[in-house]
C-alpha atoms as a PDB file:
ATOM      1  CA  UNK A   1     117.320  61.962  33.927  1.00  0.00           C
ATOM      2  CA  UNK A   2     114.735  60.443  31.131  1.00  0.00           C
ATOM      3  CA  UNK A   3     116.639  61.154  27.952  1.00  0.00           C
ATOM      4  CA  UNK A   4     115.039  63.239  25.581  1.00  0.00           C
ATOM      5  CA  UNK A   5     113.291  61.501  22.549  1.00  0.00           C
ATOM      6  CA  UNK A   6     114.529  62.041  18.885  1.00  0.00           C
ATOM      7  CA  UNK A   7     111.705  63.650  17.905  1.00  0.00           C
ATOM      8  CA  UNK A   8     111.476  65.633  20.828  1.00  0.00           C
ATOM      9  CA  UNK A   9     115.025  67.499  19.397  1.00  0.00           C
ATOM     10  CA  UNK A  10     113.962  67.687  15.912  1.00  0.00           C
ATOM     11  CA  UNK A  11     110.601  69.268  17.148  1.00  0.00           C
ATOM     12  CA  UNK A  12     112.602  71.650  19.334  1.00  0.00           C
ATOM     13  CA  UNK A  13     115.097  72.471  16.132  1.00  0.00           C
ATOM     14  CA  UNK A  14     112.063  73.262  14.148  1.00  0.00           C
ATOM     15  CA  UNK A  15     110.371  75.855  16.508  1.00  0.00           C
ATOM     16  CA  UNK A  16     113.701  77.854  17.181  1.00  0.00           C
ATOM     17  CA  UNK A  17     114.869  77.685  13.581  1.00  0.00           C
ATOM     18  CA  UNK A  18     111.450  78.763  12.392  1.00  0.00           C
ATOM     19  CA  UNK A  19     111.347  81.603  14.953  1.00  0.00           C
ATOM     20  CA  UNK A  20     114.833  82.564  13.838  1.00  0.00           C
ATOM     21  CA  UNK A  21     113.321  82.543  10.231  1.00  0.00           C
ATOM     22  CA  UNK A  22     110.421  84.896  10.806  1.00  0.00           C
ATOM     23  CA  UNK A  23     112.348  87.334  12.704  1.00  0.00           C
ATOM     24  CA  UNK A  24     115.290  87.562   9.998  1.00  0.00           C
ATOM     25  CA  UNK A  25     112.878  87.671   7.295  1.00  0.00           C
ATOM     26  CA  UNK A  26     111.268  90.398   9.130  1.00  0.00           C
ATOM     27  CA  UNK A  27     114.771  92.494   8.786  1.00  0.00           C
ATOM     28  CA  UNK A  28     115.286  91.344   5.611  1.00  0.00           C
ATOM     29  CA  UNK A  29     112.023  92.993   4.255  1.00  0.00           C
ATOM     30  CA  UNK A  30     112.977  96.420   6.033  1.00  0.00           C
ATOM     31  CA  UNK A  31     116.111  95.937   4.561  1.00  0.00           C
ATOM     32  CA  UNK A  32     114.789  95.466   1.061  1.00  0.00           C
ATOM     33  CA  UNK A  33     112.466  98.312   1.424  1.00  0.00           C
ATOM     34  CA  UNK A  34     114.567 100.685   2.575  1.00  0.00           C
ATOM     35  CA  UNK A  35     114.681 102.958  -0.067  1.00  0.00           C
ATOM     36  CA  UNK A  36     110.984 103.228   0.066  1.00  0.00           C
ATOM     37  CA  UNK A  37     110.887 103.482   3.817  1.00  0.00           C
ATOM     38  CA  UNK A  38     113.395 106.362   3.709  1.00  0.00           C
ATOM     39  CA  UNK A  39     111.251 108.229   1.454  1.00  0.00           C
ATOM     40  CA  UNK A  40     108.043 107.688   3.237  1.00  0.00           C
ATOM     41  CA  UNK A  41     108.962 108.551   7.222  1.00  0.00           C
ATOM     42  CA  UNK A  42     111.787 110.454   6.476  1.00  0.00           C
ATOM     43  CA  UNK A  43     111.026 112.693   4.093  1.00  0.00           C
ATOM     44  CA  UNK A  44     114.161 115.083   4.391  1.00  0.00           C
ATOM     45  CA  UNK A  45     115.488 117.633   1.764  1.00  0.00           C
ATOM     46  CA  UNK A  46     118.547 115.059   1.577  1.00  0.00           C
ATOM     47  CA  UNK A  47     118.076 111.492   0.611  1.00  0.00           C
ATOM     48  CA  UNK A  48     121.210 110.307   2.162  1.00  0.00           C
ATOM     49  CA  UNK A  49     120.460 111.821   5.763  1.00  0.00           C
ATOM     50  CA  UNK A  50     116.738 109.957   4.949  1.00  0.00           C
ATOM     51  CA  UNK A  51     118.517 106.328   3.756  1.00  0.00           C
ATOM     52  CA  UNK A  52     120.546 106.984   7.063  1.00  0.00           C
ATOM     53  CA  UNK A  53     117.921 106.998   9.251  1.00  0.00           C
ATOM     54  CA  UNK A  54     116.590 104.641   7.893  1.00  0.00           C
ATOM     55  CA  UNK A  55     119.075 102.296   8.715  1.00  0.00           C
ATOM     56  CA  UNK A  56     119.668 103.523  12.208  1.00  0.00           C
ATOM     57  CA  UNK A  57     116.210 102.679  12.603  1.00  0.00           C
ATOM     58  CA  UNK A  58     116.917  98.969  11.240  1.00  0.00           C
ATOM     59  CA  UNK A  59     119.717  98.997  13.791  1.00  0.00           C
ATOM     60  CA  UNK A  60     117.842  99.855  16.469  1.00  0.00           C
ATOM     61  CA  UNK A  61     116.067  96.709  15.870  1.00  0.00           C
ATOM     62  CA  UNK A  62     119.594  94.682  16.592  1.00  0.00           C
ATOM     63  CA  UNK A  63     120.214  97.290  19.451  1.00  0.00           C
ATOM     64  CA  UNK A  64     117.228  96.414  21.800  1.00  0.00           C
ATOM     65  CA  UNK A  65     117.470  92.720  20.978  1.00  0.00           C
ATOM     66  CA  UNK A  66     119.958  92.176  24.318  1.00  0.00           C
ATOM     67  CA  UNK A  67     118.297  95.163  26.191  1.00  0.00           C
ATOM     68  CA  UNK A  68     114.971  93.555  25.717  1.00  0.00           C
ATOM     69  CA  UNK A  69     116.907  89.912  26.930  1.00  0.00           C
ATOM     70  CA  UNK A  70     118.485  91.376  30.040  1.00  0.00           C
ATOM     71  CA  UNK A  71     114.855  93.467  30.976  1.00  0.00           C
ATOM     72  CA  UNK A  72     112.224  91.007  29.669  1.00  0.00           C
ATOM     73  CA  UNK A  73     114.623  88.168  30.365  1.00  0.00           C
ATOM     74  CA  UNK A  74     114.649  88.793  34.252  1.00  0.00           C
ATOM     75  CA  UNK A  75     110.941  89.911  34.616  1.00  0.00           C
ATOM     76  CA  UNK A  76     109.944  86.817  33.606  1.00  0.00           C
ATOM     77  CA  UNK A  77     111.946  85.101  35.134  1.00  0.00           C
ATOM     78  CA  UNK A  78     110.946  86.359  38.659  1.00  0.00           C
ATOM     79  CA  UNK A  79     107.564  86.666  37.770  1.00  0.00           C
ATOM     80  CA  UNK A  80     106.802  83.766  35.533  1.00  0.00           C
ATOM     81  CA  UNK A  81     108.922  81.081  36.796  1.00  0.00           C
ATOM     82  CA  UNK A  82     106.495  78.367  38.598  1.00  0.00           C
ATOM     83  CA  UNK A  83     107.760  77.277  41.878  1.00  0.00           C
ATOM     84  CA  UNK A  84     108.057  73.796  42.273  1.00  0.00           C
ATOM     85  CA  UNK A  85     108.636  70.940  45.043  1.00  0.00           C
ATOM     86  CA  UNK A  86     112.191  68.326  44.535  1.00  0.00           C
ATOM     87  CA  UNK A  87     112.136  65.885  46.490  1.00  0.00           C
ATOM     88  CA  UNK A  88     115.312  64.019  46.462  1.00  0.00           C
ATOM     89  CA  UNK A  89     115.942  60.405  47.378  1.00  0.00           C
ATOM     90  CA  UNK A  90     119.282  58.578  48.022  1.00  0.00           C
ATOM     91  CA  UNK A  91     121.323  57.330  50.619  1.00  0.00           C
ATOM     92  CA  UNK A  92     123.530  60.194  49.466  1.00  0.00           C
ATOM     93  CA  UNK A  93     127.359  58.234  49.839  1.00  0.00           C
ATOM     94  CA  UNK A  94     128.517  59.721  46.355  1.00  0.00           C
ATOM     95  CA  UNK A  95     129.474  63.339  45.648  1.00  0.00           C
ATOM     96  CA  UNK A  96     127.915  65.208  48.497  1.00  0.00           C
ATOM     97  CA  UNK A  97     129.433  68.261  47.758  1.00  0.00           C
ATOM     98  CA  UNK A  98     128.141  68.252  44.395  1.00  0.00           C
ATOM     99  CA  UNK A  99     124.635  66.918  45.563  1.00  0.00           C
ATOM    100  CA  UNK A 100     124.236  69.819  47.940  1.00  0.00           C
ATOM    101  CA  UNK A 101     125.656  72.807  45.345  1.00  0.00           C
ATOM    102  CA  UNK A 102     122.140  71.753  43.025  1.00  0.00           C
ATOM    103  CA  UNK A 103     120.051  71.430  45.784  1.00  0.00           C
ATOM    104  CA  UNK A 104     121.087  74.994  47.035  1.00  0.00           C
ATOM    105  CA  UNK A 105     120.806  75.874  43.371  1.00  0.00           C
ATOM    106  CA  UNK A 106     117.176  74.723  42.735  1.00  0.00           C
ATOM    107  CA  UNK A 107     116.244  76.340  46.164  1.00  0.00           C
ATOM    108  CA  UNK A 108     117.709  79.838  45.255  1.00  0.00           C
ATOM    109  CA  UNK A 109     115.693  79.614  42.020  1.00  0.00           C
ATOM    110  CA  UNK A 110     112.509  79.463  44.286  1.00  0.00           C
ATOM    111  CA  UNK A 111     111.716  75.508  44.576  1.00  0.00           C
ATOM    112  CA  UNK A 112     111.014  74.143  47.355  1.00  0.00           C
ATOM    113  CA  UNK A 113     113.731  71.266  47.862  1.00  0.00           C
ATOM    114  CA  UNK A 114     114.134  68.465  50.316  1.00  0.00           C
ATOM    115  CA  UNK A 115     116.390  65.971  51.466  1.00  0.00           C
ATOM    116  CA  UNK A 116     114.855  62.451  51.389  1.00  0.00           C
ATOM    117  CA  UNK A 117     117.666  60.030  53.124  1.00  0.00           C
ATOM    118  CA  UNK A 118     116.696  55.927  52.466  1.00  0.00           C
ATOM    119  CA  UNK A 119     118.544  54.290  54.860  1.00  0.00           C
ATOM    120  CA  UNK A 120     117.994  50.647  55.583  1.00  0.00           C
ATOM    121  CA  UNK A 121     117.907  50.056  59.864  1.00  0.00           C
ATOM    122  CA  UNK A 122     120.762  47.725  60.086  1.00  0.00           C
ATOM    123  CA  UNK A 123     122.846  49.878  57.504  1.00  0.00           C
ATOM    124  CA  UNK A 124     122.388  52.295  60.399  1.00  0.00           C
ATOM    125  CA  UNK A 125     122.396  50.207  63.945  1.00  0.00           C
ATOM    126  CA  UNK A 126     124.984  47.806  62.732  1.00  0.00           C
ATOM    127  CA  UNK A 127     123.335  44.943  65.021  1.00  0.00           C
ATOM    128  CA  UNK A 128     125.732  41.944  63.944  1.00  0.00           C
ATOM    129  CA  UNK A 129     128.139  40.572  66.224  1.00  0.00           C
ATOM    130  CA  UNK A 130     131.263  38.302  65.655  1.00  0.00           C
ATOM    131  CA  UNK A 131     133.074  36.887  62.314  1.00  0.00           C
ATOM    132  CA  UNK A 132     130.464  38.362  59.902  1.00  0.00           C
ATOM    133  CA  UNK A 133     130.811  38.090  55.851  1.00  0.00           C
ATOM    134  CA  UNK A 134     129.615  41.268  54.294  1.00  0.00           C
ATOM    135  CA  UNK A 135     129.380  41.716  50.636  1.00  0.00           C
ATOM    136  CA  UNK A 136     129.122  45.124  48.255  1.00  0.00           C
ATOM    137  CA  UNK A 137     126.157  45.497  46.316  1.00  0.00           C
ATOM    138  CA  UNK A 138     127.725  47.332  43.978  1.00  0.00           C
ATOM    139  CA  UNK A 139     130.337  44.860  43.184  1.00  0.00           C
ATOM    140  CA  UNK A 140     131.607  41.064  43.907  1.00  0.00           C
ATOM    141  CA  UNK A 141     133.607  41.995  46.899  1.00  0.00           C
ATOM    142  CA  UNK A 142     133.850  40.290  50.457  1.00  0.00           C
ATOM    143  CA  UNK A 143     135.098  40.554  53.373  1.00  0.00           C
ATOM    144  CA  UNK A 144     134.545  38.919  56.579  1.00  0.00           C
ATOM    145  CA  UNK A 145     135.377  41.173  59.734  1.00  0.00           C
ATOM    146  CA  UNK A 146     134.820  41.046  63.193  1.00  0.00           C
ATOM    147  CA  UNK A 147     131.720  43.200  64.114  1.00  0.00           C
ATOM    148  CA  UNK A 148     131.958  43.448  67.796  1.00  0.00           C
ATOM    149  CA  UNK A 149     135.498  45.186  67.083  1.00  0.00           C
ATOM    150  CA  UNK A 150     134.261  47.609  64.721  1.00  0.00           C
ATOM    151  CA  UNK A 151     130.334  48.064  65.320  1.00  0.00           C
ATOM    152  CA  UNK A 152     131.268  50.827  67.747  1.00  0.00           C
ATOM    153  CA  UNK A 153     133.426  53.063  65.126  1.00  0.00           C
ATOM    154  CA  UNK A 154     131.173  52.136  62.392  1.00  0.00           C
ATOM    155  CA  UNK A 155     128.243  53.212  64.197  1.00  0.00           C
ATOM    156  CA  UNK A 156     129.665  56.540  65.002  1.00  0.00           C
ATOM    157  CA  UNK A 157     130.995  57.284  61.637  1.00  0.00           C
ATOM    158  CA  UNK A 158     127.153  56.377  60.382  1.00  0.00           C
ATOM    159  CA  UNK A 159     125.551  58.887  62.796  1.00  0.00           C
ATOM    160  CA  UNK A 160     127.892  61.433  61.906  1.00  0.00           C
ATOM    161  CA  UNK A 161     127.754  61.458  58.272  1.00  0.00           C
ATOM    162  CA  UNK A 162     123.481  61.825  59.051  1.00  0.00           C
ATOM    163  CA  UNK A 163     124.321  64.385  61.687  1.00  0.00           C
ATOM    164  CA  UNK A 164     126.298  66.287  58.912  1.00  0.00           C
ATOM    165  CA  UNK A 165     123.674  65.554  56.085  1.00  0.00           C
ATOM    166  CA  UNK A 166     120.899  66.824  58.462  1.00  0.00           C
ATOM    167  CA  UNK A 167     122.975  70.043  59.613  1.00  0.00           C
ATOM    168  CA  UNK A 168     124.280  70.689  56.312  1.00  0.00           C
ATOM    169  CA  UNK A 169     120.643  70.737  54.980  1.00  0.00           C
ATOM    170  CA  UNK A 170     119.308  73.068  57.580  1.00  0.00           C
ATOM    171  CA  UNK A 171     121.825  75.457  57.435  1.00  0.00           C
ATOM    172  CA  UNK A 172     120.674  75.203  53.689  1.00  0.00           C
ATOM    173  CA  UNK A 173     116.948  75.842  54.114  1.00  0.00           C
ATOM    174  CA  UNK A 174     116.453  72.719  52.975  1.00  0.00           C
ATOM    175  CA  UNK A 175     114.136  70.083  54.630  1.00  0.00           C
ATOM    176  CA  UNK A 176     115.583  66.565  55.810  1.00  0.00           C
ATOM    177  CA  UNK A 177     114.316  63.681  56.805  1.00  0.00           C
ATOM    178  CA  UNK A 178     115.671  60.044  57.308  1.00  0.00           C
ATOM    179  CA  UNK A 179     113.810  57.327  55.609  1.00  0.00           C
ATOM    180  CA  UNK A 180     114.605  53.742  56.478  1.00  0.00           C
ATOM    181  CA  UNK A 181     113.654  51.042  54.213  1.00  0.00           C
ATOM    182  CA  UNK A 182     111.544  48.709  56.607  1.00  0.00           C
ATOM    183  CA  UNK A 183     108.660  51.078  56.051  1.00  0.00           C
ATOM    184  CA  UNK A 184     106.902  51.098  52.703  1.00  0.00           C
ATOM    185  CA  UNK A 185     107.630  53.657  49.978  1.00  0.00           C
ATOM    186  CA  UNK A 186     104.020  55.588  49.694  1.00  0.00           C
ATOM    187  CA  UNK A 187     104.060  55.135  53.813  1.00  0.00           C
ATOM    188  CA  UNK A 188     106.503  56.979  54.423  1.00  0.00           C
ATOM    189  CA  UNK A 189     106.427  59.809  51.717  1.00  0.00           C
ATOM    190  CA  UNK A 190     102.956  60.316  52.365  1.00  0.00           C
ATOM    191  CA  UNK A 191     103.986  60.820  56.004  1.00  0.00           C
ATOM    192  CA  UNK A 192     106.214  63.116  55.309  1.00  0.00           C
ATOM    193  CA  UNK A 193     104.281  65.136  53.330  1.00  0.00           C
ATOM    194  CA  UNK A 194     101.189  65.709  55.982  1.00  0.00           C
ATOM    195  CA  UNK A 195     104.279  66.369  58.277  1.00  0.00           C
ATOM    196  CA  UNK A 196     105.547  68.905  56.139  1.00  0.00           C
ATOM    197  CA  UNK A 197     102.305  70.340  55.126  1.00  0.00           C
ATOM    198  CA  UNK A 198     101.428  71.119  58.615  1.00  0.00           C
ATOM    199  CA  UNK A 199     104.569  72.937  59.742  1.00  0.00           C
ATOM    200  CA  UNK A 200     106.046  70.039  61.710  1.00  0.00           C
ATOM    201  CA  UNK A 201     108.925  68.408  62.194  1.00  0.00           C
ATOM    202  CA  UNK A 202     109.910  65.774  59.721  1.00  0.00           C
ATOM    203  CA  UNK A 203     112.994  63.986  61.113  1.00  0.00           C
ATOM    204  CA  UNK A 204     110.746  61.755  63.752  1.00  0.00           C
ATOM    205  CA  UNK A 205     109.029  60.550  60.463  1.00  0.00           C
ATOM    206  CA  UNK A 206     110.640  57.037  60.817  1.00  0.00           C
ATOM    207  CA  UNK A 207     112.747  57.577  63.867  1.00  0.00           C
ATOM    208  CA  UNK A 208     116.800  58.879  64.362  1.00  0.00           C
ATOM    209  CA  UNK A 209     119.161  56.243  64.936  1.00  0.00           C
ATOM    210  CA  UNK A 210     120.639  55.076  68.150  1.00  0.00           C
ATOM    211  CA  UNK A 211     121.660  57.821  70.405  1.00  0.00           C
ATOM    212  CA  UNK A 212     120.755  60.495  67.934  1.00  0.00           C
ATOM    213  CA  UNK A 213     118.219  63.059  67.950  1.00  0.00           C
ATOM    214  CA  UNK A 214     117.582  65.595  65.509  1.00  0.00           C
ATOM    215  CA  UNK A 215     114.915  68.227  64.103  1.00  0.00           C
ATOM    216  CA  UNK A 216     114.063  69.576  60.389  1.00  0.00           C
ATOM    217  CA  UNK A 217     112.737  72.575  58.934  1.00  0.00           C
END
């Protein structure tokens, strides 16, 4: 998420404190004129019953102030919000509990989300055989393992988490579809997108791994 500029905060402070201002000032001249209000709209036989109403008019004011949030507040919400299109792109290993609760989020609001895997293809076929050194990106560690003894396992633990990413997704009414990284960026979103667009399915975009097929939304 870009983070928000300085003046972009002070800017934002400024609006609400100056619409905060106006309104207050607003009560503050009722309140000031009350007196003079009472007399003028109220004109009873008793000033006190006139000041009175008065001020349960000025209350009024702080009365509706919620009801207008909770009416006002959910019209335009449902009527003003503008839909919009996320589309979301990760390998998604970390927090995919988490990952999925916004997604569902942003599509009960009324956007259109989607599910963008990036895979690479031998993160996904596993094609190495004997002593092989691998080494995490994400840190300096090594380790060199036999791949024939474990390609089989790994490879089945891959297509399962996608399986689960693609089901969980769908169930979702979310769209998925499985990127892999030996096909350019603007390739393969703009694929997706004329698949999308005309109502087809959007897994077969770049292919389903080994021994796994698989449809979208």
């Amino acid at each position: 998420m870009a983070e928000v500029s300085r003046s972009s905060r002070f800017g934002a402070v400024i609006r609400v404190t100056s619409g905060n201002f106006i309104e207050m000032y607003d009560f503050f001249l009722f309140g000031f004129y009350a007196n003079a209000i009472s007399k003028a709209f109220f004109p009873a036989a008793n000033e006190v019953a006139a000041l009175m109403l008065t001020f349960a008019s000025f209350g009024a004011g702080f009365l509706m102030r919620p009801v207008g949030a909770v009416v006002l507040g959910a019209y335009v919400d449902r009527v003003g919000r503008r839909r919009g299109l996320l589309l979301m792109l990760s390998d998604f290993y970390d927090d995919e509990a988490a990952t999925l609760t916004e997604l569902k989020r942003a599509a009960r609001r009324g956007h259109e989300a989607a599910v963008l895997q990036v895979m690479s293809r031998p993160e996904i076929e596993f094609p190495y055989s004997g002593g092989t050194e691998f080494e995490d990106l994400e840190s300096p560690a090594r380790r060199i393992v036999d791949a024939a003894a474990i390609g089989r396992e790994y490879r089945a633990r891959v297509a399962a988490f996608l399986e689960r990413w693609r089901t969980d997704a769908r169930t979702a009414g979310l769209d998925y579809a499985l990127l892999t990284t030996d096909r350019a960026p603007d390739e393969a979103l703009r694929g997706y997108l004329i698949r999308r667009g005309a109502g087809r399915d959007v897994t077969p975009l770049v292919g389903t791994p080994t021994g796994q097929s698989g449809s979208a939304n």
